[in-house]
N, C-alpha and C. Protein backbone atom coordinates (compact mmCIF):
# COMPACT_ATOMS: atom_id res chain seq x y z
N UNK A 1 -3.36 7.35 41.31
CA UNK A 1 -2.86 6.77 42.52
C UNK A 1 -1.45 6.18 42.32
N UNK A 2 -1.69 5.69 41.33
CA UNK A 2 0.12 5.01 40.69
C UNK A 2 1.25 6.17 40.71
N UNK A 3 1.33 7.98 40.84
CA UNK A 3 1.65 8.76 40.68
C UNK A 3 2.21 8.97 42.09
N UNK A 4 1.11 8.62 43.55
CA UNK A 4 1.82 8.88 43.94
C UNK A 4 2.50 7.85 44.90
N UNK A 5 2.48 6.57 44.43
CA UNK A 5 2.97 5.37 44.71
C UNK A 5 4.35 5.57 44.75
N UNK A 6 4.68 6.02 42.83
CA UNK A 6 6.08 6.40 42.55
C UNK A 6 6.52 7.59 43.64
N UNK A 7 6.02 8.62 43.96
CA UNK A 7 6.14 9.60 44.73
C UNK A 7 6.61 9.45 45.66
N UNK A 8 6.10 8.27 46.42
CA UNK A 8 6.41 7.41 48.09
C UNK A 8 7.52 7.01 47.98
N UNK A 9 7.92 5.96 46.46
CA UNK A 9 8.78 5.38 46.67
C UNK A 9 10.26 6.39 46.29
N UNK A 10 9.99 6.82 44.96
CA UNK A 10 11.60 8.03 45.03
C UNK A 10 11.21 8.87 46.60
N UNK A 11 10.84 9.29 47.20
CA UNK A 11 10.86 10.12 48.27
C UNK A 11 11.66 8.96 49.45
N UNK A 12 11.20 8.16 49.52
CA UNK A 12 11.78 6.64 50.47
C UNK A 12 13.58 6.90 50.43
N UNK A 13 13.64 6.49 48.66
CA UNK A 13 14.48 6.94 48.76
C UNK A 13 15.73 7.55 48.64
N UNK A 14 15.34 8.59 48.58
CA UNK A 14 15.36 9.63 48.96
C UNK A 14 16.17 9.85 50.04
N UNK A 15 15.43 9.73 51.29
CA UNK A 15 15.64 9.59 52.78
C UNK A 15 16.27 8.74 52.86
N UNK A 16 16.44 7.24 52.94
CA UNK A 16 17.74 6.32 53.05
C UNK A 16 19.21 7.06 52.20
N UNK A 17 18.86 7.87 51.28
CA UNK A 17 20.40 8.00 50.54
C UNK A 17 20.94 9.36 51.26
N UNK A 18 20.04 10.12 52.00
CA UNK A 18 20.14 11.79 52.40
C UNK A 18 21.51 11.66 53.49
N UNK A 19 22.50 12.33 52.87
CA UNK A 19 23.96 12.38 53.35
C UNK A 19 23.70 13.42 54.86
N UNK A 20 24.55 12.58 55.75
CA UNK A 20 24.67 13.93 56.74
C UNK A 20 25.32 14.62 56.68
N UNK A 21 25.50 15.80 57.31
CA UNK A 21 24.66 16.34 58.92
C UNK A 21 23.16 16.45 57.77
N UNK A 22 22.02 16.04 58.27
CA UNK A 22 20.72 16.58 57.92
C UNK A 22 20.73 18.31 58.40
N UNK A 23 19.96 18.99 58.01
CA UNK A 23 19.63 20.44 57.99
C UNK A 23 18.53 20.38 57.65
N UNK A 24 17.65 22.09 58.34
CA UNK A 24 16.35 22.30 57.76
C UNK A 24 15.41 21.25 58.31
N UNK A 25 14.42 21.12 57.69
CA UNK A 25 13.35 20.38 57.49
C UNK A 25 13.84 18.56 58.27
N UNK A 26 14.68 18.08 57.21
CA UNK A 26 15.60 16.88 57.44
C UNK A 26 15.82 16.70 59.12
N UNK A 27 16.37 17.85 59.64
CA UNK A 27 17.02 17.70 61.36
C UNK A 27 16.04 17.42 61.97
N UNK A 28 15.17 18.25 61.61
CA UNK A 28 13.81 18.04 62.67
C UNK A 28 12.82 17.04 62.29
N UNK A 29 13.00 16.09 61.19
CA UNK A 29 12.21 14.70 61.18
C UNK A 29 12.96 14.02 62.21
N UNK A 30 14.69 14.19 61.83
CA UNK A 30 15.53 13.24 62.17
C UNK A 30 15.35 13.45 64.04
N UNK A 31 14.99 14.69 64.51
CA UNK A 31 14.72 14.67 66.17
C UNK A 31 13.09 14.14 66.60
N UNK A 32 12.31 13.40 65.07
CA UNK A 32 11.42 13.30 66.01
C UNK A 32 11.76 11.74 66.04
N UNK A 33 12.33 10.79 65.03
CA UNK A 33 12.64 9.48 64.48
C UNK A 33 13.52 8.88 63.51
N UNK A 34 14.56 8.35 63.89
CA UNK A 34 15.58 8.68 62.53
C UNK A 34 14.75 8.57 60.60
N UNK A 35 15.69 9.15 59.86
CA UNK A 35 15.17 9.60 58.94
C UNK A 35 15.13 7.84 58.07
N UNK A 36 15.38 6.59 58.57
CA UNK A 36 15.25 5.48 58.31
C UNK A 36 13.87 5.15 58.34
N UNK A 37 13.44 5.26 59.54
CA UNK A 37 12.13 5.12 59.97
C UNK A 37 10.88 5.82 59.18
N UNK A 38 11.52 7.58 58.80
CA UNK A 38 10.80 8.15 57.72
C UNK A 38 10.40 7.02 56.51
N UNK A 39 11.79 6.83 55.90
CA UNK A 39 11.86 6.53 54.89
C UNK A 39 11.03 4.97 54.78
N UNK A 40 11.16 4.20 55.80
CA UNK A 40 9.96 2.87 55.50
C UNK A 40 8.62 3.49 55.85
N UNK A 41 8.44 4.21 56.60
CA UNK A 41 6.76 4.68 56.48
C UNK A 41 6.46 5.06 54.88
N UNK A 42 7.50 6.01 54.47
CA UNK A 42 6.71 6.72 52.77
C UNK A 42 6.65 5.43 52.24
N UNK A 43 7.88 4.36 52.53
CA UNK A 43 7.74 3.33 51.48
C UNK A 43 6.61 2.48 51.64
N UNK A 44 6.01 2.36 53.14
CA UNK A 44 4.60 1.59 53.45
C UNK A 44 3.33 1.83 52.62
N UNK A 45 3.36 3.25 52.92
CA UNK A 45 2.26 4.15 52.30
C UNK A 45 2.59 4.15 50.86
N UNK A 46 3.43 3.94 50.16
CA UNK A 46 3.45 4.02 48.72
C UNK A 46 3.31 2.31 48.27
N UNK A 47 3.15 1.34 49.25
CA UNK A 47 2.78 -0.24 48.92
C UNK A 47 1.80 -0.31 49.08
N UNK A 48 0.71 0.50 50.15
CA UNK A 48 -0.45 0.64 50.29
C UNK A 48 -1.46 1.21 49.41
N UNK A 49 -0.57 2.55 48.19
CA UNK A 49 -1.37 3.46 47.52
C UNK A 49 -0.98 2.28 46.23
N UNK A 50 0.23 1.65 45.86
CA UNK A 50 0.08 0.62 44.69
C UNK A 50 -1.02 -0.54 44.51
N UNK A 51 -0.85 -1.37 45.65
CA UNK A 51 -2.06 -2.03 45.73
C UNK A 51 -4.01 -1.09 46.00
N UNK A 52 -4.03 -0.25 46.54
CA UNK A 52 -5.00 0.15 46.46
C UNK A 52 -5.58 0.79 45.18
N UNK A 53 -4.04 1.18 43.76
CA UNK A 53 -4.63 1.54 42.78
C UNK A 53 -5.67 0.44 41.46
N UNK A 54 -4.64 -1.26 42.66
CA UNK A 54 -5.73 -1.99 41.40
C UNK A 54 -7.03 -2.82 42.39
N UNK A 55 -7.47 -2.25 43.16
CA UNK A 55 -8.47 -2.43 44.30
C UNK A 55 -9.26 -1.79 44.26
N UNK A 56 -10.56 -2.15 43.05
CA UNK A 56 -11.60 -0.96 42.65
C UNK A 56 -12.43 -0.66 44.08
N UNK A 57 -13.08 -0.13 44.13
CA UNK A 57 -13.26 0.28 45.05
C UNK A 57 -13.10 0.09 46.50
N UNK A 58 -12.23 -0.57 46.74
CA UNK A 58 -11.38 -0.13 48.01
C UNK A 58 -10.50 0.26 48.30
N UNK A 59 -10.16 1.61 47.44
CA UNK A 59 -9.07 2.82 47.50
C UNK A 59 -9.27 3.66 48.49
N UNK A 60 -9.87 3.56 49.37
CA UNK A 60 -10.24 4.96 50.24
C UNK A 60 -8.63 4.54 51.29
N UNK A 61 -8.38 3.54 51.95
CA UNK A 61 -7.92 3.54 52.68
C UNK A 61 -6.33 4.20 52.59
N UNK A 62 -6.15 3.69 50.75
CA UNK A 62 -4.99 3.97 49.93
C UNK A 62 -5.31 5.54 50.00
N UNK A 63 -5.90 6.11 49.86
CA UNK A 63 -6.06 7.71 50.06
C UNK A 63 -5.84 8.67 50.97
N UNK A 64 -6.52 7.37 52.03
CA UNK A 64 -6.43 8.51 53.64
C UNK A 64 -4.84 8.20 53.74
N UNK A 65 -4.44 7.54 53.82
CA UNK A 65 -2.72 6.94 54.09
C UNK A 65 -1.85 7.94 53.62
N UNK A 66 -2.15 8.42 52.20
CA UNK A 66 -1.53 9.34 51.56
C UNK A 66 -1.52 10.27 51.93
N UNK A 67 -2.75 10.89 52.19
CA UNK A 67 -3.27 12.19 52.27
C UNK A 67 -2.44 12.33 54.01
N UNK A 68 -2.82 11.53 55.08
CA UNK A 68 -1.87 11.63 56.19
C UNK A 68 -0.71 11.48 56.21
N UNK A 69 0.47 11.11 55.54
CA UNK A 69 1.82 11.07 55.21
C UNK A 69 2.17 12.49 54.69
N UNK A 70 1.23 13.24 53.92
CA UNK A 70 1.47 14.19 53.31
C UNK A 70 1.59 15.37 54.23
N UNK A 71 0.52 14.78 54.75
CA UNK A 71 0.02 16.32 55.66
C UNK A 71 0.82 16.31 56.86
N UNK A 72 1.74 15.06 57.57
CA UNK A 72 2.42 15.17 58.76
C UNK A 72 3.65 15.54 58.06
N UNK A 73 4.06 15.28 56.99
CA UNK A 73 4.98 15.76 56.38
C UNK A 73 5.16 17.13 56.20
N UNK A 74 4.16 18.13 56.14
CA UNK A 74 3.97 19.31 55.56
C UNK A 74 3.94 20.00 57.00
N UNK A 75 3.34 19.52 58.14
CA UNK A 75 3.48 20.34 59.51
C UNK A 75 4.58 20.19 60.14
N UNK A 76 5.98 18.44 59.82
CA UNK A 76 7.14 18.77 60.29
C UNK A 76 8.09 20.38 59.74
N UNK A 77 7.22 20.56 58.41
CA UNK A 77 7.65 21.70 57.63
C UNK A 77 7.43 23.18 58.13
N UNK A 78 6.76 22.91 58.49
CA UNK A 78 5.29 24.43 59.35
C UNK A 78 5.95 24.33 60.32
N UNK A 79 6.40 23.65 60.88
CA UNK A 79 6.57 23.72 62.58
C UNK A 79 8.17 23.65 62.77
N UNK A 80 8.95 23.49 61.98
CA UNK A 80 10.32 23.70 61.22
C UNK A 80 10.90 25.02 61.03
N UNK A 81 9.49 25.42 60.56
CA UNK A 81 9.75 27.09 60.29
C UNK A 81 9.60 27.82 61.51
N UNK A 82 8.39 27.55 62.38
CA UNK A 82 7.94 28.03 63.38
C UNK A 82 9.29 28.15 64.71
N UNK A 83 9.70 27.05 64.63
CA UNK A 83 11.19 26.51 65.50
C UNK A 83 12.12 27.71 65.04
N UNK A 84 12.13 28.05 63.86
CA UNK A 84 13.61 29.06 62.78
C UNK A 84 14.41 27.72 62.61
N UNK A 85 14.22 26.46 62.32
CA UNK A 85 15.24 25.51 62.62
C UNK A 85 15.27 25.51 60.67
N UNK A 86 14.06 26.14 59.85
CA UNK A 86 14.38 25.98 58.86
C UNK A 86 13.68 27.66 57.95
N UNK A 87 14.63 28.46 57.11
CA UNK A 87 13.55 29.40 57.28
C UNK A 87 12.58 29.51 55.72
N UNK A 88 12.68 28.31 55.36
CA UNK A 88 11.74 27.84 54.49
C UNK A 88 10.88 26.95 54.88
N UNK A 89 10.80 26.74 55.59
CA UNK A 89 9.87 25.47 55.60
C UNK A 89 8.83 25.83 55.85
N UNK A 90 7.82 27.20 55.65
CA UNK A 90 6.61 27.15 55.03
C UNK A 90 6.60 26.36 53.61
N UNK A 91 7.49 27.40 52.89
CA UNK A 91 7.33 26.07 51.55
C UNK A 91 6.92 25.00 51.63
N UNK A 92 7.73 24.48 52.42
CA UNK A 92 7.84 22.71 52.71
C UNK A 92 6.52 22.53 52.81
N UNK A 93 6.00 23.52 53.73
CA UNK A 93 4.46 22.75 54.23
C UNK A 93 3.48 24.03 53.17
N UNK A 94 3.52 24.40 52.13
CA UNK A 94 2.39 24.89 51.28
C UNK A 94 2.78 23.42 50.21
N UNK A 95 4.06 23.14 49.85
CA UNK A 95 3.82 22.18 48.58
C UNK A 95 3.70 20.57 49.61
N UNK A 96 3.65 20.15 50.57
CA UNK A 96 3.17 18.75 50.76
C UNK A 96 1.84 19.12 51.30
N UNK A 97 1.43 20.01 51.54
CA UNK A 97 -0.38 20.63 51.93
C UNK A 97 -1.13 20.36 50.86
N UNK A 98 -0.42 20.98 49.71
CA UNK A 98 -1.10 21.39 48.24
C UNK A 98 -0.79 19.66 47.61
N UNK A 99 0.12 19.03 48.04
CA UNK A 99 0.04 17.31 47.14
C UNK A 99 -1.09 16.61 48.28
N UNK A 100 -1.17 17.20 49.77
CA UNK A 100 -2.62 16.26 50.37
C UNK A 100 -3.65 16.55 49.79
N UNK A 101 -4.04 17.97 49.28
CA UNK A 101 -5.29 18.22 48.64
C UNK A 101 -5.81 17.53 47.41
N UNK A 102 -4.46 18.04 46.83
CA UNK A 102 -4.73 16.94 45.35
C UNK A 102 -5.36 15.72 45.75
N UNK A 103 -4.39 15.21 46.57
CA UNK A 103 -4.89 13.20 46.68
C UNK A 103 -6.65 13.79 47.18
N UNK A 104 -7.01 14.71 47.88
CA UNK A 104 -8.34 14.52 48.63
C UNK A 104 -9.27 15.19 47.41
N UNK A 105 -8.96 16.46 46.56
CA UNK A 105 -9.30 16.16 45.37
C UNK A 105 -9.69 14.85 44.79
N UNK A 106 -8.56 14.35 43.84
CA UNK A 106 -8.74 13.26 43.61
C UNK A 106 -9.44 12.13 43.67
N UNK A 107 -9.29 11.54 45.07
CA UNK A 107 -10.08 10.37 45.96
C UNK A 107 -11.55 11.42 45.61
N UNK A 108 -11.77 12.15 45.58
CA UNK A 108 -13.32 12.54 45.48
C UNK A 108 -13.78 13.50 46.51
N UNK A 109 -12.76 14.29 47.00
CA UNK A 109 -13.74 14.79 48.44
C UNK A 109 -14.09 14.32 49.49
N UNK A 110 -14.26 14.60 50.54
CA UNK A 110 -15.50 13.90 51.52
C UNK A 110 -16.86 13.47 51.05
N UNK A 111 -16.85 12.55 51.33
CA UNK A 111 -18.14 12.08 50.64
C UNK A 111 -19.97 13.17 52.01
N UNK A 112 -20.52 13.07 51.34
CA UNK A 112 -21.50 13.78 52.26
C UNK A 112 -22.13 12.33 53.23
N UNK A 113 -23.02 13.13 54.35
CA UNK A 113 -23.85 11.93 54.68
C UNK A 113 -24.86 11.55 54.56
N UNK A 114 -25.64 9.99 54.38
CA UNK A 114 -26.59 10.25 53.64
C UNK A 114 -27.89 11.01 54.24
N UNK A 115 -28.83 11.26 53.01
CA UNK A 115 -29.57 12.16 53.80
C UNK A 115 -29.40 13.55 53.24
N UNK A 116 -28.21 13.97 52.83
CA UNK A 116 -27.51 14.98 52.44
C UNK A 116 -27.24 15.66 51.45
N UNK A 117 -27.36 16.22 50.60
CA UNK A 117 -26.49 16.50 49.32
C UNK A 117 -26.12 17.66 49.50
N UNK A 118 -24.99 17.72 48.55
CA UNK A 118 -23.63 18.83 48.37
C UNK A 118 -24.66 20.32 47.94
């Protein structure tokens, strides 16, 4: 979880230092919220995944946080491409898809319900 704390925070910033004109991927965060606003959400979510790494078991919340930062991150990417506004940004959205899985890896899966087993 400390992995991707650091992750949040170089990505943060990241986005505060990102020189304009933005392009790609970048333009189209920046048309949904400036890329400031990006940049304190990753940094929220990476204060949320630090403290949740020394919060024995009440990491889930530190997980879902991640795992949703990742994944809205990865469809501004998908939908980037979809626009032609970037003509990579599948990439964009197979490698922040493939870092939500990990974290949902990680965190353990969905847990089943009880009653249930895998």
């Amino acid at each position: 979880m400390l992995f991707f704390a650091l992750l949040d925070f170089v990505y943060c910033v990241g986005l505060m230092t990102r020189p304009r004109p933005y392009a790609g991927v970048y333009a189209s965060a920046a048309h949904v919220v400036p890329l400031w606003v990006w940049a304190y959400l990753w940094a929220a979510v990476g204060i949320i995944l630090f403290v949740g790494a020394f919060s024995r078991g009440q990491d889930t919340w530190a997980f879902v946080a991640a795992m949703a930062l990742k994944m809205l991150w990865g469809s501004l990417g998908f939908f980037a491409w979809i626009n032609g506004d970037d003509p990579f940004g599948y990439l964009w959205a197979v490698v922040w898809f493939g870092f939500a899985y990990l974290v949902h890896t990680i965190a353990g899966g969905i847990p089943t319900s009880p009653g249930r087993e895998r």
